[in-house]
N, C-alpha and C. Protein backbone atom coordinates (compact mmCIF):
# COMPACT_ATOMS: atom_id res chain seq x y z
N UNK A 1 -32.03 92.82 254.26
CA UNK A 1 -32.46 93.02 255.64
C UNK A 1 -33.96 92.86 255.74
N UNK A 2 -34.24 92.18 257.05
CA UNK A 2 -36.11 92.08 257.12
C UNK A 2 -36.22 93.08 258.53
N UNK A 3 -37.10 93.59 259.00
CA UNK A 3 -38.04 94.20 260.34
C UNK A 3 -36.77 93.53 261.04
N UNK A 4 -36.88 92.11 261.70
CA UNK A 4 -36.20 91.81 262.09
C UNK A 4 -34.81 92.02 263.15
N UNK A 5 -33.79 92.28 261.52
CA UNK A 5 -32.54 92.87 261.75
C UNK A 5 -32.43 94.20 262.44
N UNK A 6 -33.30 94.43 263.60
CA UNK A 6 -32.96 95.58 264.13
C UNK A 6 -31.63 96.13 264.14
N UNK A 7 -30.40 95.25 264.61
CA UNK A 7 -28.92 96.16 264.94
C UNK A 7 -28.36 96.39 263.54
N UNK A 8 -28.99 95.59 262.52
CA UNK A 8 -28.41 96.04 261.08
C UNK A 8 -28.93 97.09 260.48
N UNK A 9 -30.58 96.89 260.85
CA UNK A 9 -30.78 98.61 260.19
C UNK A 9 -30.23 99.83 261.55
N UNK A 10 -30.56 99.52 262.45
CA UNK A 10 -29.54 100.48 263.24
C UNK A 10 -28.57 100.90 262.83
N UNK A 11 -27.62 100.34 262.42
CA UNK A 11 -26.34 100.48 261.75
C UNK A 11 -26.88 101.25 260.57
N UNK A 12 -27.47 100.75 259.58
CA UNK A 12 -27.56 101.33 258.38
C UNK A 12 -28.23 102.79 258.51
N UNK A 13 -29.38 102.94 259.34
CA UNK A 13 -29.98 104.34 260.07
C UNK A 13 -29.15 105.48 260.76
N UNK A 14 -27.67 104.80 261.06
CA UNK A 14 -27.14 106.08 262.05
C UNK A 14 -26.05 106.51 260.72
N UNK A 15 -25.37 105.14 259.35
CA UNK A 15 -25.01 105.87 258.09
C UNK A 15 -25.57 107.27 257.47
N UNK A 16 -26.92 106.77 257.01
CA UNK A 16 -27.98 107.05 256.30
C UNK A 16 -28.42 108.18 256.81
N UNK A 17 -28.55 108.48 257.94
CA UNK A 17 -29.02 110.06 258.10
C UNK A 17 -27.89 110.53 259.27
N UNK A 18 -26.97 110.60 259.65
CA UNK A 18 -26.16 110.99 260.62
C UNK A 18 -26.63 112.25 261.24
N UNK A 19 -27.09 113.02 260.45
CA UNK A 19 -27.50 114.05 261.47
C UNK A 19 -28.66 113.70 262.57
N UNK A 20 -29.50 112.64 262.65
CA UNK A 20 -30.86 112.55 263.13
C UNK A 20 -30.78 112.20 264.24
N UNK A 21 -31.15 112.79 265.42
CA UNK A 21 -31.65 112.47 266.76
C UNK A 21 -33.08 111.30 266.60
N UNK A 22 -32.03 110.28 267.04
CA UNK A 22 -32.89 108.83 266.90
C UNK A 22 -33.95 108.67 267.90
N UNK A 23 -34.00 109.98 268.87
CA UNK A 23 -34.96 110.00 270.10
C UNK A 23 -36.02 110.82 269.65
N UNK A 24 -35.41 111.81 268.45
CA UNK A 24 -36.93 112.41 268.29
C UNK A 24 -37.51 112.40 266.44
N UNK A 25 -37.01 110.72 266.58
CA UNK A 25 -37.59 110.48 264.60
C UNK A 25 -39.15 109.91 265.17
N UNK A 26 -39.99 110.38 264.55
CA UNK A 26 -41.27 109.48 264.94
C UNK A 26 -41.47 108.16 264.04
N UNK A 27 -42.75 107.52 264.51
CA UNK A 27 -42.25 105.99 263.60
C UNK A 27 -42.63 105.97 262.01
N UNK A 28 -43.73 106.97 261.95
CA UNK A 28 -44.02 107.52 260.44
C UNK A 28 -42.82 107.42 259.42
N UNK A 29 -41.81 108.57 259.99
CA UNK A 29 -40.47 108.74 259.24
C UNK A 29 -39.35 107.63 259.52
N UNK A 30 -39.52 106.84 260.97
CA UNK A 30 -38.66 105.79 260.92
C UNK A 30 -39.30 104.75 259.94
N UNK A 31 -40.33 104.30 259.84
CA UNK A 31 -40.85 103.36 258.95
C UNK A 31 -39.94 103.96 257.82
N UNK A 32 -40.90 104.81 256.76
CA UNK A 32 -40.09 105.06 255.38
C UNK A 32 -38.79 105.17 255.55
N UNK A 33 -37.96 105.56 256.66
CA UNK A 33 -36.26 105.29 256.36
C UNK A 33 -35.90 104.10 256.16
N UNK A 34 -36.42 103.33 256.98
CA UNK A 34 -35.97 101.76 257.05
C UNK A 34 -36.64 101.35 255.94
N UNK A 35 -37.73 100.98 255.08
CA UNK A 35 -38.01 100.67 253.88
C UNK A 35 -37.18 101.26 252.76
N UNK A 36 -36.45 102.08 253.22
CA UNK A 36 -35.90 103.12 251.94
C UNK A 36 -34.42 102.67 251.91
N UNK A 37 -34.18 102.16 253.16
CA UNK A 37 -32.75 101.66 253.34
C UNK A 37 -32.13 100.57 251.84
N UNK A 38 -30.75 101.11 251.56
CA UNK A 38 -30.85 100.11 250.41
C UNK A 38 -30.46 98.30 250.87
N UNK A 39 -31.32 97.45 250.43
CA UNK A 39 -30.80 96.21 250.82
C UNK A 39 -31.88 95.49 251.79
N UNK A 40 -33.00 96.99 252.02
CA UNK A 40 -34.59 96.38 252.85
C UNK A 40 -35.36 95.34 251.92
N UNK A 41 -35.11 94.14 252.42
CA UNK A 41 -36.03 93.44 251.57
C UNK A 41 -37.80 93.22 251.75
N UNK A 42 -38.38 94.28 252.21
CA UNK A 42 -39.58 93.32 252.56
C UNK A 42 -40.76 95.21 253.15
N UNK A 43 -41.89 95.14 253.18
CA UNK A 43 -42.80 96.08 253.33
C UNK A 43 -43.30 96.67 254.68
N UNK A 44 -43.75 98.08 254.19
CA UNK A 44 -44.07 98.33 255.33
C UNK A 44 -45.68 97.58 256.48
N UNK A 45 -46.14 96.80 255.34
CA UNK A 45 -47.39 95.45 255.83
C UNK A 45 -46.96 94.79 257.03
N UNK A 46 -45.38 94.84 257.44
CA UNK A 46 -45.16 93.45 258.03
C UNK A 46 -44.50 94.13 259.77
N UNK A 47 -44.66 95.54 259.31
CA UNK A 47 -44.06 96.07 260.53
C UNK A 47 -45.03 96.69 261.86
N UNK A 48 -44.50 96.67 262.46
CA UNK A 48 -45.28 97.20 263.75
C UNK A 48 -44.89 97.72 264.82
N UNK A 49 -45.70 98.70 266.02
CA UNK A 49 -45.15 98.97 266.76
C UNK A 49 -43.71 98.65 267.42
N UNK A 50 -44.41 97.79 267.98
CA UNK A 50 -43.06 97.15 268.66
C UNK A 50 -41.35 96.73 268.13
N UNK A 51 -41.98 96.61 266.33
CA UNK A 51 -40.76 96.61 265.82
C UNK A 51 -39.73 97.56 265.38
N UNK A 52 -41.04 98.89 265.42
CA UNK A 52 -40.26 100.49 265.51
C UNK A 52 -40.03 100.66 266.77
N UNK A 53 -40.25 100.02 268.08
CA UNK A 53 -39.67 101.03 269.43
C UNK A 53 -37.69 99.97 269.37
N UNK A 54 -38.19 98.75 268.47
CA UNK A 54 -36.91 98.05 268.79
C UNK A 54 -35.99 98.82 267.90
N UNK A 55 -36.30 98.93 266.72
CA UNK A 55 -35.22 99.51 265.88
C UNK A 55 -34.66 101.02 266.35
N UNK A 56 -35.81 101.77 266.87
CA UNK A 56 -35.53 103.08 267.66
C UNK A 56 -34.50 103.23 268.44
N UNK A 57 -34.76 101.94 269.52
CA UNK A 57 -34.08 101.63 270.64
C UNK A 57 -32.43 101.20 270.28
N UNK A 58 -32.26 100.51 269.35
CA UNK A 58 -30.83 100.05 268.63
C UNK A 58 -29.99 101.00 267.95
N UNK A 59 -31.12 102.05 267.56
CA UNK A 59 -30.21 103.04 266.72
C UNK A 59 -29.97 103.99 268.42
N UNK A 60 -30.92 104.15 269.07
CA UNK A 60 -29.86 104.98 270.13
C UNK A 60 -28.85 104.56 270.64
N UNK A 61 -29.14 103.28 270.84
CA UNK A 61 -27.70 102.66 271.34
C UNK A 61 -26.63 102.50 270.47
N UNK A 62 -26.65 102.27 269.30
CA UNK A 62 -25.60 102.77 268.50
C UNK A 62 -25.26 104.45 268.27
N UNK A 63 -25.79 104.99 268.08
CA UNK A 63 -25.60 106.08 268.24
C UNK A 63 -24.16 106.61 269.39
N UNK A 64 -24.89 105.96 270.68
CA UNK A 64 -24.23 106.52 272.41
C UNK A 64 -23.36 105.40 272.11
């Protein structure tokens, strides 16, 4: 998986911690989840805002 794949780490984010209210992870701790995810190929250098409000945004909607 790269930044990218938002609906795949979505998917893999609502596995991976099931208990977590995806509305109140900040991007600090969303960053290291998604790097920590197994199968993340690539660093936290390449990520950015906008690519944490997307992945945020995918895991709530998977979530609901």
């Amino acid at each position: 998986m790269k930044w990218t794949d938002t609906l795949d780490i979505a998917i893999a984010l609502s596995e991976a911690h099931p208990e977590a209210d995806p509305t109140r992870v900040n991007f600090v701790d969303l960053m290291r989840w998604v790097v920590a995810l197994p199968g993340f190929a690539e660093t936290d250098k390449h990520c950015g805002e906008k690519i944490l409000e997307a992945i945020q945004q995918a895991w709530i909607d998977e979530v609901e």
